[in-house]
C-alpha atoms as a PDB file:
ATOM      1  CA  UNK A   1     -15.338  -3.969 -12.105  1.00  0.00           C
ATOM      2  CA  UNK A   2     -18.570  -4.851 -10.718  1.00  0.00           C
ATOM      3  CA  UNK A   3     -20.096  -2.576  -7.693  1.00  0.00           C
ATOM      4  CA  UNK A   4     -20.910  -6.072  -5.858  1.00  0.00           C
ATOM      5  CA  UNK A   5     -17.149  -7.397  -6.371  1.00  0.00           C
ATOM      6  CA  UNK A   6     -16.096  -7.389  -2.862  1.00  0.00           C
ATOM      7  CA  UNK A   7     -19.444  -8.479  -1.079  1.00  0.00           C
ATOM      8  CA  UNK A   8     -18.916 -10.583   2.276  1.00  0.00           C
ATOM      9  CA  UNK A   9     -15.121  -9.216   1.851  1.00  0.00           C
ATOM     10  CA  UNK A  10     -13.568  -7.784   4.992  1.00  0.00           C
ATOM     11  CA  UNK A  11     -10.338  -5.333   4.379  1.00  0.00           C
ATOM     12  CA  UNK A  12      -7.914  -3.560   6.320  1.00  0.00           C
ATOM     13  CA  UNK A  13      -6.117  -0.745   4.608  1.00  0.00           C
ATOM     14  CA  UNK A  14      -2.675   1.131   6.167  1.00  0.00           C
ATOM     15  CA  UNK A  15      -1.951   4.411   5.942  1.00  0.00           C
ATOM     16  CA  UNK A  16      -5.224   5.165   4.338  1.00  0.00           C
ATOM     17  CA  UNK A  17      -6.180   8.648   4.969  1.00  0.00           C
ATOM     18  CA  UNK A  18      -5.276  10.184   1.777  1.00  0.00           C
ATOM     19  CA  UNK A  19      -3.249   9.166  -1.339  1.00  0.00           C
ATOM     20  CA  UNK A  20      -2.894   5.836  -2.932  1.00  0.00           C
ATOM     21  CA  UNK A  21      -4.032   4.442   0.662  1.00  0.00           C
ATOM     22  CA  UNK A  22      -7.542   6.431   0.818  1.00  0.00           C
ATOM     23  CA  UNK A  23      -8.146   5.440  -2.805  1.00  0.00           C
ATOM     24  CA  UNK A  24      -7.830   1.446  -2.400  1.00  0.00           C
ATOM     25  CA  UNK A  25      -9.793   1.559   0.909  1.00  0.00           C
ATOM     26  CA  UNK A  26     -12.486   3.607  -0.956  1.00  0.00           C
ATOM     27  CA  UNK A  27     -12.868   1.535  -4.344  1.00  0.00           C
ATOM     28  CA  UNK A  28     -13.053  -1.539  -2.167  1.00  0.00           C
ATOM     29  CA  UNK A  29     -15.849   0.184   0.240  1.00  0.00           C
ATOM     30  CA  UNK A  30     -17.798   0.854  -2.625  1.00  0.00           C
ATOM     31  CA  UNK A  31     -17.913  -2.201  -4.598  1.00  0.00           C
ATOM     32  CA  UNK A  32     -18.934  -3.863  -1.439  1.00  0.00           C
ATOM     33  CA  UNK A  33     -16.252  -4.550   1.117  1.00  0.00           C
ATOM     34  CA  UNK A  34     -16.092  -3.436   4.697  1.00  0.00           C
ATOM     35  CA  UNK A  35     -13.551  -1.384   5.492  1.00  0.00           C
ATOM     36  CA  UNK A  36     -11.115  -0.611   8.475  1.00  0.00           C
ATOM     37  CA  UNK A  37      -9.034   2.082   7.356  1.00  0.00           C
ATOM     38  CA  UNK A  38      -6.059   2.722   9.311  1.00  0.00           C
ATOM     39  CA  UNK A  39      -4.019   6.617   9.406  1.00  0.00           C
ATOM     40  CA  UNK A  40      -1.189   7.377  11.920  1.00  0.00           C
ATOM     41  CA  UNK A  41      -3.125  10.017  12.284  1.00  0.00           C
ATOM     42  CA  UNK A  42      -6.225   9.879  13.671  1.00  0.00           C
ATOM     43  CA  UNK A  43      -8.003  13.006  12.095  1.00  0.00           C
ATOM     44  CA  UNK A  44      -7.122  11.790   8.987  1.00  0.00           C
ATOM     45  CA  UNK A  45      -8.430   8.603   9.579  1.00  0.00           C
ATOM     46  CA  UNK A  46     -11.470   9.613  10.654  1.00  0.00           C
ATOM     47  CA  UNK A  47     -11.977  12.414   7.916  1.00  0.00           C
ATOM     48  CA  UNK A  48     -11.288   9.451   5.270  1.00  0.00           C
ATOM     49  CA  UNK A  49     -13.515   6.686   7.087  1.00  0.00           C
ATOM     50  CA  UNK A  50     -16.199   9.521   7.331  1.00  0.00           C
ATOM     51  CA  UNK A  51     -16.489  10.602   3.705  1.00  0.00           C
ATOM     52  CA  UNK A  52     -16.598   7.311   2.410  1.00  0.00           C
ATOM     53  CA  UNK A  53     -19.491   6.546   4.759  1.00  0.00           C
ATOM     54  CA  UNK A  54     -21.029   9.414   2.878  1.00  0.00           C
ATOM     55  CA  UNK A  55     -20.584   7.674   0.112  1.00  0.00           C
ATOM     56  CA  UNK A  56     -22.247   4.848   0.788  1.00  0.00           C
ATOM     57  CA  UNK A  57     -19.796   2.578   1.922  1.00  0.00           C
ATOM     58  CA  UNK A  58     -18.808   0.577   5.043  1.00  0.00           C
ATOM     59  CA  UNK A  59     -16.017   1.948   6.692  1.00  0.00           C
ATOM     60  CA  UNK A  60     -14.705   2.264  10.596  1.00  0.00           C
ATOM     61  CA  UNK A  61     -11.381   4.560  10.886  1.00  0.00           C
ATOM     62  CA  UNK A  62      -8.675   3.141  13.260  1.00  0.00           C
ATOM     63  CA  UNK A  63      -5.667   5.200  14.030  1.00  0.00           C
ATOM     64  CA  UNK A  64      -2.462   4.657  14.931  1.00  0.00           C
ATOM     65  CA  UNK A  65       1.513   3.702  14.420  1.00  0.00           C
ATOM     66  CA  UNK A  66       1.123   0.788  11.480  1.00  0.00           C
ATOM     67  CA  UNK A  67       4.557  -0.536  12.535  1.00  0.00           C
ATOM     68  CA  UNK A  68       3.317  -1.542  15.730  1.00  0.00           C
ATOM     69  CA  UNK A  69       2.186  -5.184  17.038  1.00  0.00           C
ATOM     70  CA  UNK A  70      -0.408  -3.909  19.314  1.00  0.00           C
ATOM     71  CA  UNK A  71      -1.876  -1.685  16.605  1.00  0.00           C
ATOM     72  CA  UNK A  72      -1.815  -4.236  13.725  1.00  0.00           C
ATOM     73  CA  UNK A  73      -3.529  -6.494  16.310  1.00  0.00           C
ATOM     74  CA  UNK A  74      -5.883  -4.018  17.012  1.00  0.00           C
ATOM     75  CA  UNK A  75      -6.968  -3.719  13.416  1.00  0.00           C
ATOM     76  CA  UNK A  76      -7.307  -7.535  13.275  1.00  0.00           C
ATOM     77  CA  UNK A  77      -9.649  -7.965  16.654  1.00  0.00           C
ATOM     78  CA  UNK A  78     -11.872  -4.887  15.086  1.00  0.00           C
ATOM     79  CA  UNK A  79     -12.116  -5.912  11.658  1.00  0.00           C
ATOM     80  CA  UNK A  80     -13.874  -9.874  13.524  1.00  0.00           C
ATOM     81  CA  UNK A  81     -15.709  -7.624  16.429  1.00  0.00           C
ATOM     82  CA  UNK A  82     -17.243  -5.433  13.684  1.00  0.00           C
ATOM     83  CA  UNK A  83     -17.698  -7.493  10.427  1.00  0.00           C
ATOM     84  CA  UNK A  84     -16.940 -11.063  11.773  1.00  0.00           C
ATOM     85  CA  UNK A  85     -13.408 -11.735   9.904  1.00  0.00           C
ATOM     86  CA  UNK A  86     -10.619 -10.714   8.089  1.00  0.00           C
ATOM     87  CA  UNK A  87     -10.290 -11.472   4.180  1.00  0.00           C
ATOM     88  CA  UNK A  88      -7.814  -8.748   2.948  1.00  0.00           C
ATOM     89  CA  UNK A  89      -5.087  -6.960   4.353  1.00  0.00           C
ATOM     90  CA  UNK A  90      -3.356  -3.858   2.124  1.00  0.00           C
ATOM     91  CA  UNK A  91      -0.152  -2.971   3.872  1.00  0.00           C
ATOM     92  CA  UNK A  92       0.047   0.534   2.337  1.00  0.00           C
ATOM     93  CA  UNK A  93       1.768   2.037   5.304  1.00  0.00           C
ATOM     94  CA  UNK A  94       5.181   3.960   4.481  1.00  0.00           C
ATOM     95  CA  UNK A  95       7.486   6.540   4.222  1.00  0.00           C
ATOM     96  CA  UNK A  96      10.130   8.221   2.309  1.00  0.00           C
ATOM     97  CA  UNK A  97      12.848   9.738   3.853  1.00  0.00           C
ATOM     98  CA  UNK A  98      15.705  11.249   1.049  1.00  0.00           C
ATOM     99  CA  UNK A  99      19.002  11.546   1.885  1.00  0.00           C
ATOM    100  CA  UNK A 100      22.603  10.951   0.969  1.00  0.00           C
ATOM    101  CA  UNK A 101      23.856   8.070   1.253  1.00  0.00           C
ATOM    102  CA  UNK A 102      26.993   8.959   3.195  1.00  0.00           C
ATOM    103  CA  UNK A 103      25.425  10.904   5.609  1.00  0.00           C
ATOM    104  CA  UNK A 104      22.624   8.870   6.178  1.00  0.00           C
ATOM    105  CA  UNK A 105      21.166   8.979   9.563  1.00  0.00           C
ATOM    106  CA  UNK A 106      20.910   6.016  11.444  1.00  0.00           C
ATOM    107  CA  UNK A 107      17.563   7.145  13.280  1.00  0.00           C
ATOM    108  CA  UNK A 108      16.246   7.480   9.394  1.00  0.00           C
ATOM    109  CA  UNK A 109      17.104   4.175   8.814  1.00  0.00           C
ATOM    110  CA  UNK A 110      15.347   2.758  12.000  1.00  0.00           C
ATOM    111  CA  UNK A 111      11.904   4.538  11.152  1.00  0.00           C
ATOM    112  CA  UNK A 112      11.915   3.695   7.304  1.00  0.00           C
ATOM    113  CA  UNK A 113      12.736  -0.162   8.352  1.00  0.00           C
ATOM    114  CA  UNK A 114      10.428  -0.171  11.048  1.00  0.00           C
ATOM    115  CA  UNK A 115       7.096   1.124   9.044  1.00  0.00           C
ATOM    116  CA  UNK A 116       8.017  -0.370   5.821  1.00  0.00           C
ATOM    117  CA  UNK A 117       9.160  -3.530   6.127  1.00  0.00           C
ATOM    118  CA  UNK A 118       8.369  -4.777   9.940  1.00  0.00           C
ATOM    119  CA  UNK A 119       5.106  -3.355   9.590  1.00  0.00           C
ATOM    120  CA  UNK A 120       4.048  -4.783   6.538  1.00  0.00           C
ATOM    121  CA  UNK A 121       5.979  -8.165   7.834  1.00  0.00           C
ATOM    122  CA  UNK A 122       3.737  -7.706  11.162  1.00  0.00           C
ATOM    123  CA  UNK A 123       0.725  -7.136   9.151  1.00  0.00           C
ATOM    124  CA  UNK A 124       1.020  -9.799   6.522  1.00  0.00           C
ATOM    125  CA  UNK A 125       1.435 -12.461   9.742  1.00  0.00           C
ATOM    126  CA  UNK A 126      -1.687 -11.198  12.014  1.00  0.00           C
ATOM    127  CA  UNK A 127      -3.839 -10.828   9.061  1.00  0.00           C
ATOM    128  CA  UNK A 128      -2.714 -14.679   7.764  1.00  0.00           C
ATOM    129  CA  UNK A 129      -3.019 -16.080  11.038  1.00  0.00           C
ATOM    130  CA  UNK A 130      -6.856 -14.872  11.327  1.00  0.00           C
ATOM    131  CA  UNK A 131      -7.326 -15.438   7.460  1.00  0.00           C
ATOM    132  CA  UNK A 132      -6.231 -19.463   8.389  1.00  0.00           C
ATOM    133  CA  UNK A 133      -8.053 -19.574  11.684  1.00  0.00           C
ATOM    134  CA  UNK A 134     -11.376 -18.940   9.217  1.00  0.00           C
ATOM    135  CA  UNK A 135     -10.013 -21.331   6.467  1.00  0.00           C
ATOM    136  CA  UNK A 136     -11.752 -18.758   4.001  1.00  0.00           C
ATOM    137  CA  UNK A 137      -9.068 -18.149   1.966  1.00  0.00           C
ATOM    138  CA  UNK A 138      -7.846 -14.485   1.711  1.00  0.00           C
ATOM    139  CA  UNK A 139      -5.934 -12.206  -0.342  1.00  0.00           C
ATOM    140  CA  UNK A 140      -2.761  -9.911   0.908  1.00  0.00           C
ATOM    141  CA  UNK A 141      -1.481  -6.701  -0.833  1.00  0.00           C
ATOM    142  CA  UNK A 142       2.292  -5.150  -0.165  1.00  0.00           C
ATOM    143  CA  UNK A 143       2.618  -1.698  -1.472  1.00  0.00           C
ATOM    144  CA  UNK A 144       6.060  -1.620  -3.612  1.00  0.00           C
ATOM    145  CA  UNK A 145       7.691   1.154  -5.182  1.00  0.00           C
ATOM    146  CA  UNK A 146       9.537   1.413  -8.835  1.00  0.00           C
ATOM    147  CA  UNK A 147      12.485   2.134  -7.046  1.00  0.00           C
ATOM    148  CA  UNK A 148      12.784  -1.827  -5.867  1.00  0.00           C
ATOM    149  CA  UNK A 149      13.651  -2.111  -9.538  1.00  0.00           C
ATOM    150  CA  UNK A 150      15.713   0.900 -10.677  1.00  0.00           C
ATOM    151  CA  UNK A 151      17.886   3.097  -9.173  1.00  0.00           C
ATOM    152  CA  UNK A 152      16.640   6.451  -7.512  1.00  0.00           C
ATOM    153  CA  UNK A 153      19.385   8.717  -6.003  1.00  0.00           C
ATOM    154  CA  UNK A 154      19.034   9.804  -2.791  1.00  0.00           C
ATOM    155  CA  UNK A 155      16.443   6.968  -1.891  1.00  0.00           C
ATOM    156  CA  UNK A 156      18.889   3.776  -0.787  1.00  0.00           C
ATOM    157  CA  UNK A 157      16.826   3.162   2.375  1.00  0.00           C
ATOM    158  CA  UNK A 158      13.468   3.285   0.756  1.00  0.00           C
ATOM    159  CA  UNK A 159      14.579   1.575  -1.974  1.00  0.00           C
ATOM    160  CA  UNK A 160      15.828  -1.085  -0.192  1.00  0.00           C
ATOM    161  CA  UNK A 161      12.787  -1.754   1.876  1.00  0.00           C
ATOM    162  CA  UNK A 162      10.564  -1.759  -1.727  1.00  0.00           C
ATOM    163  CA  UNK A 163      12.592  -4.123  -2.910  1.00  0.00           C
ATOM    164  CA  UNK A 164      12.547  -6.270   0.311  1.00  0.00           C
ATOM    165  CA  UNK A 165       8.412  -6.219  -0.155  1.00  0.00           C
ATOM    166  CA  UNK A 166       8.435  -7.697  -3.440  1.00  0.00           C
ATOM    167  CA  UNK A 167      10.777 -11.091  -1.958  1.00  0.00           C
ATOM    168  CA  UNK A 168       8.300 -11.131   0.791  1.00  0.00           C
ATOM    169  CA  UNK A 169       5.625 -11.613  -1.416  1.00  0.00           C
ATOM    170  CA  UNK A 170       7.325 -13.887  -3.341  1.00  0.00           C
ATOM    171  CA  UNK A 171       8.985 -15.938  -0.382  1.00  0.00           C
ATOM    172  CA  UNK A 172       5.429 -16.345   1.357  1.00  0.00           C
ATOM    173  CA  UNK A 173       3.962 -18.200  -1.455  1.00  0.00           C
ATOM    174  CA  UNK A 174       5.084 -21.210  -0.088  1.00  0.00           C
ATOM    175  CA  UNK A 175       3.630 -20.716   3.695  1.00  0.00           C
ATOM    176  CA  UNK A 176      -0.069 -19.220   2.164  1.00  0.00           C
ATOM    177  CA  UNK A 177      -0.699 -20.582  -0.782  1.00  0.00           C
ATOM    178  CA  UNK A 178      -1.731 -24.074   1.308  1.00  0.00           C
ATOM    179  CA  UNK A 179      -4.344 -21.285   3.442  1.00  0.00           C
ATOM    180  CA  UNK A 180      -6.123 -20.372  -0.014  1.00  0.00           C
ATOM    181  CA  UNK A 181      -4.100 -17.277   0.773  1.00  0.00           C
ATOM    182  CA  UNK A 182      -2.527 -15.110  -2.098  1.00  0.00           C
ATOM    183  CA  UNK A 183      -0.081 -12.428  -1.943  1.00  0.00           C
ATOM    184  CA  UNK A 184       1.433  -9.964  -4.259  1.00  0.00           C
ATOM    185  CA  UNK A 185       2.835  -6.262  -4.441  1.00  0.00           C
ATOM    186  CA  UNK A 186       2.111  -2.912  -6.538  1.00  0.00           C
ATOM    187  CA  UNK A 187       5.127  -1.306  -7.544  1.00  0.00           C
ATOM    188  CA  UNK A 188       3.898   2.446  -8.221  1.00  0.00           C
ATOM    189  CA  UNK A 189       5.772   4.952 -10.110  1.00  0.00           C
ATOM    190  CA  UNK A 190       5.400   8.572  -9.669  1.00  0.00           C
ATOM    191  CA  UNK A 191       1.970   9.287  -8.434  1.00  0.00           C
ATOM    192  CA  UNK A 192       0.173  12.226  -7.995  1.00  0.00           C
ATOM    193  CA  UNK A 193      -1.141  12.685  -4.233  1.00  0.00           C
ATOM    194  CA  UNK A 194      -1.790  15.068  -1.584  1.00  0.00           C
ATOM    195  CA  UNK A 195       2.026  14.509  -0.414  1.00  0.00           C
ATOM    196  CA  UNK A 196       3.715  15.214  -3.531  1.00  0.00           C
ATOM    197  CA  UNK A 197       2.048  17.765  -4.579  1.00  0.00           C
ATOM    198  CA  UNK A 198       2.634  19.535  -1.446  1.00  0.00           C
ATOM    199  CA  UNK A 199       6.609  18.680  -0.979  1.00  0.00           C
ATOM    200  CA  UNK A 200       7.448  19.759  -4.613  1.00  0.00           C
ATOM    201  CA  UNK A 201       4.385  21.939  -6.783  1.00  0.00           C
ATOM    202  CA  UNK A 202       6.942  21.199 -10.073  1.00  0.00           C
ATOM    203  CA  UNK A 203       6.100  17.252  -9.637  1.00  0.00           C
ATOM    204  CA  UNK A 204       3.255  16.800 -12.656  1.00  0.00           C
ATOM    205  CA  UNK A 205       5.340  18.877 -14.882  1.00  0.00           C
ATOM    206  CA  UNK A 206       8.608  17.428 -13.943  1.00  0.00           C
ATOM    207  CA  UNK A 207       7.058  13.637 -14.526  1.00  0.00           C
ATOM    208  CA  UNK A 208       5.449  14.006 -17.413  1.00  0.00           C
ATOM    209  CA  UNK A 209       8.362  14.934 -19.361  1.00  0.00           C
ATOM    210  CA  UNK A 210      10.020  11.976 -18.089  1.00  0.00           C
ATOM    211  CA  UNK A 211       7.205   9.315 -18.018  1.00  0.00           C
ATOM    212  CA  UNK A 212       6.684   7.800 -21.984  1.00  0.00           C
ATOM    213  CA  UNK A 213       2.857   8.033 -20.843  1.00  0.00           C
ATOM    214  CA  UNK A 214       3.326  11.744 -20.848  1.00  0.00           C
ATOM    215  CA  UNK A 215       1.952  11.866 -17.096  1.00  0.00           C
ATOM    216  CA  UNK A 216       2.610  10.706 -13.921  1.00  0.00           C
ATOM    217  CA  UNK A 217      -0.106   8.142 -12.191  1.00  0.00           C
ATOM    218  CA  UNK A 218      -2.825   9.364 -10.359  1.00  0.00           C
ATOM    219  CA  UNK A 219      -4.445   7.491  -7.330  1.00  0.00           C
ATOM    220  CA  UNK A 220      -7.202   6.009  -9.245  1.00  0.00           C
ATOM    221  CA  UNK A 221      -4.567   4.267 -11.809  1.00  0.00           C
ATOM    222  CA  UNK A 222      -2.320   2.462  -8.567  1.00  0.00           C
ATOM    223  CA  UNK A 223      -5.994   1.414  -6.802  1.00  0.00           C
ATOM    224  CA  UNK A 224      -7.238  -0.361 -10.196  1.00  0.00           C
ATOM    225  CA  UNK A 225      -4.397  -2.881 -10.004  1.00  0.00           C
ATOM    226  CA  UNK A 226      -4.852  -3.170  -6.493  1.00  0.00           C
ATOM    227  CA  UNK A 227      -8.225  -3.923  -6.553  1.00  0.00           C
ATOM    228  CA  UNK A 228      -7.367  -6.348  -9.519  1.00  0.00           C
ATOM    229  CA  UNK A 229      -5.264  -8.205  -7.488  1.00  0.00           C
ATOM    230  CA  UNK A 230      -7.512  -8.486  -4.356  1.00  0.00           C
ATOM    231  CA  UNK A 231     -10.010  -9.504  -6.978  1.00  0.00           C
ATOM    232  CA  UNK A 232     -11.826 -12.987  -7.496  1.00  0.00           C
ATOM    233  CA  UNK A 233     -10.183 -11.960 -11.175  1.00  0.00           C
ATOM    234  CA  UNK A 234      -6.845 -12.881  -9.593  1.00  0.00           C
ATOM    235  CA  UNK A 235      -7.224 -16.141  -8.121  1.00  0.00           C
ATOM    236  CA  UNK A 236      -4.165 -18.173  -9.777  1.00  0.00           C
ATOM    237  CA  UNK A 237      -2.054 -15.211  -9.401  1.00  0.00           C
ATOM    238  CA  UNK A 238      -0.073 -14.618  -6.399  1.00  0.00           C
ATOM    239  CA  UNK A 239       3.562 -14.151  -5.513  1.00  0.00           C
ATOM    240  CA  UNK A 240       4.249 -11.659  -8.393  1.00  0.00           C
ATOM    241  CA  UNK A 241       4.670  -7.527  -8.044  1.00  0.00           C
ATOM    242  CA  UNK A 242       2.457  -5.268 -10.919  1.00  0.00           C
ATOM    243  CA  UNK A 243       4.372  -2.105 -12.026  1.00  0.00           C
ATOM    244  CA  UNK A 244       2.410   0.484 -12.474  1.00  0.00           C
ATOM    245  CA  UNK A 245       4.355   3.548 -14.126  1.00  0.00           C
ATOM    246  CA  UNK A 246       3.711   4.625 -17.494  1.00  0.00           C
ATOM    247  CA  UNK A 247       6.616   3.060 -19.055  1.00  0.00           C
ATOM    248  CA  UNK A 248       8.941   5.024 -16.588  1.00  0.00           C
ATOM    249  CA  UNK A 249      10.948   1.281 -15.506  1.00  0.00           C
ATOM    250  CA  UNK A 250      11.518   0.872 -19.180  1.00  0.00           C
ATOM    251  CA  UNK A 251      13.580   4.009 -19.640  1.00  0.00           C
ATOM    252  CA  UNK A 252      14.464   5.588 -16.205  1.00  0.00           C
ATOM    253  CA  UNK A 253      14.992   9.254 -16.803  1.00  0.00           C
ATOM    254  CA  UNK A 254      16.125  10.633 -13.253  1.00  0.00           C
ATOM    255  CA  UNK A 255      13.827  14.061 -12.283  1.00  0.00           C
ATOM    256  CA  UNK A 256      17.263  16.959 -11.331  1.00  0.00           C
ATOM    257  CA  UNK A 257      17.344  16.754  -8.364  1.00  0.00           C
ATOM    258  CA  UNK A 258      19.962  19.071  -7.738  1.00  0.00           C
ATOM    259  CA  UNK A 259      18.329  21.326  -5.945  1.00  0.00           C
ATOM    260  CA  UNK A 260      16.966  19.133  -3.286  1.00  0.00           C
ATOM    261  CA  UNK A 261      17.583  19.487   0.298  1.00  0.00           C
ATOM    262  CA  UNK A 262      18.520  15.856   1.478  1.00  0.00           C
END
């Protein structure tokens, strides 16, 4: 993609301070767009807006709780007071919490509804409303998961919220498509990031064998498609979710998780 794709774009990115998140927010700093890149927490945010400054690209860290209206508003007044508008939104903001399903914690539940799917919700509306106050047009990305499309023990909750994105994206054709709006969701599959490779040092060996590409994704592979769909490449796409796995949907080999604490 060209380095000048994303000139005059303005983006915010969630839970951007390392990972898939970092990656996006990068890759669309650098071929052009200005950035605000959003971390719950705010040395992370402010390490990741930092280095990609030194990079050579536009990019202002704001940190906080991505489930929360006065935060997502936040990132919505700074991205006009510091570049003028608003003309992407990534919600990339989530987490993952395993567990049986019969023991399940209710307090689990709340946080994994609340940051997945009311946050992105939240998101997706501020970031329309200013994107149709401009009439611009615009382009919105949900962050999905494989596991909105096959089965994942332990992972109900998240699972359920993935899934969830994808009819969002789908659903809101209707309302933004009339705004020049577009909005679609990246399923990834197993991807290799800071957090993975911290909570389990067997993941690469364990997803390769089970992934017909022979590896799991790394950051740069789940940030192409992104970019791809915030592109100017994408314009009579929207509503649709991009899997991005290796083949791993196709076949779904389980990892053995027998041994995991949940």
């Amino acid at each position: 993609m060209s380095t000048h794709l994303f000139n005059n774009q303005v983006a915010i990115v969630t839970g951007a301070g390392q990972g898939i998140g970092f990656e996006i927010a990068k890759q669309l700093a650098l071929k052009g767009a200005c950035v605000i890149l959003n971390d719950a927490h705010a040395e992370l945010a402010t390490e990741a807006a930092n280095s990609i400054r030194a990079l050579g690209g536009e990019c202002v860290a704001f940190s906080g709780d991505a489930s929360q209206t006065e935060i997502i508003d936040g990132m919505v007044d700074e991205a006009v007071r510091c570049f003028g508008k608003l003309t992407i939104a990534v919600a990339n903001a989530g987490i993952t919490l395993f567990g049986d399903f019969f023991d399940y914690p209710k307090e689990n539940l709340q946080k994994v509804l609340e940051v997945n799917l009311m946050g992105s919700f939240l998101l997706t509306q501020a970031a329309a409303r200013q994107i149709r106050s401009q009439k611009s047009g615009g382009r919105i990305l949900l962050m999905s998961s494989v596991v909105g499309h096959q089965s994942h023990q332990f992972l109900g909750a998240y699972a359920m919220t993935k899934a969830g994105l994808e009819m969002l994206a789908k659903n809101l054709v209707l309302e933004l498509s009339p705004h020049g709006i577009t909005i679609n969701a990246v399923a990834p599959g197993a991807t290799l990031t800071e957090r993975t490779l911290t909570t389990d040092p067997t993941y690469p060996k364990t997803w390769s064998a089970i992934t017909p590409m022979g590896r799991p994704a790394i950051c740069e592979d789940i940030a192409n498609a992104a970019l791809f769909l915030l592109s100017p490449y994408s314009g009579h796409i929207t509503g649709q979710s991009l899997i991005v796995d290796g083949g791993w949907t196709s076949v779904s080999p389980l990892p053995d998780l027998s041994n995991m604490d949940v």
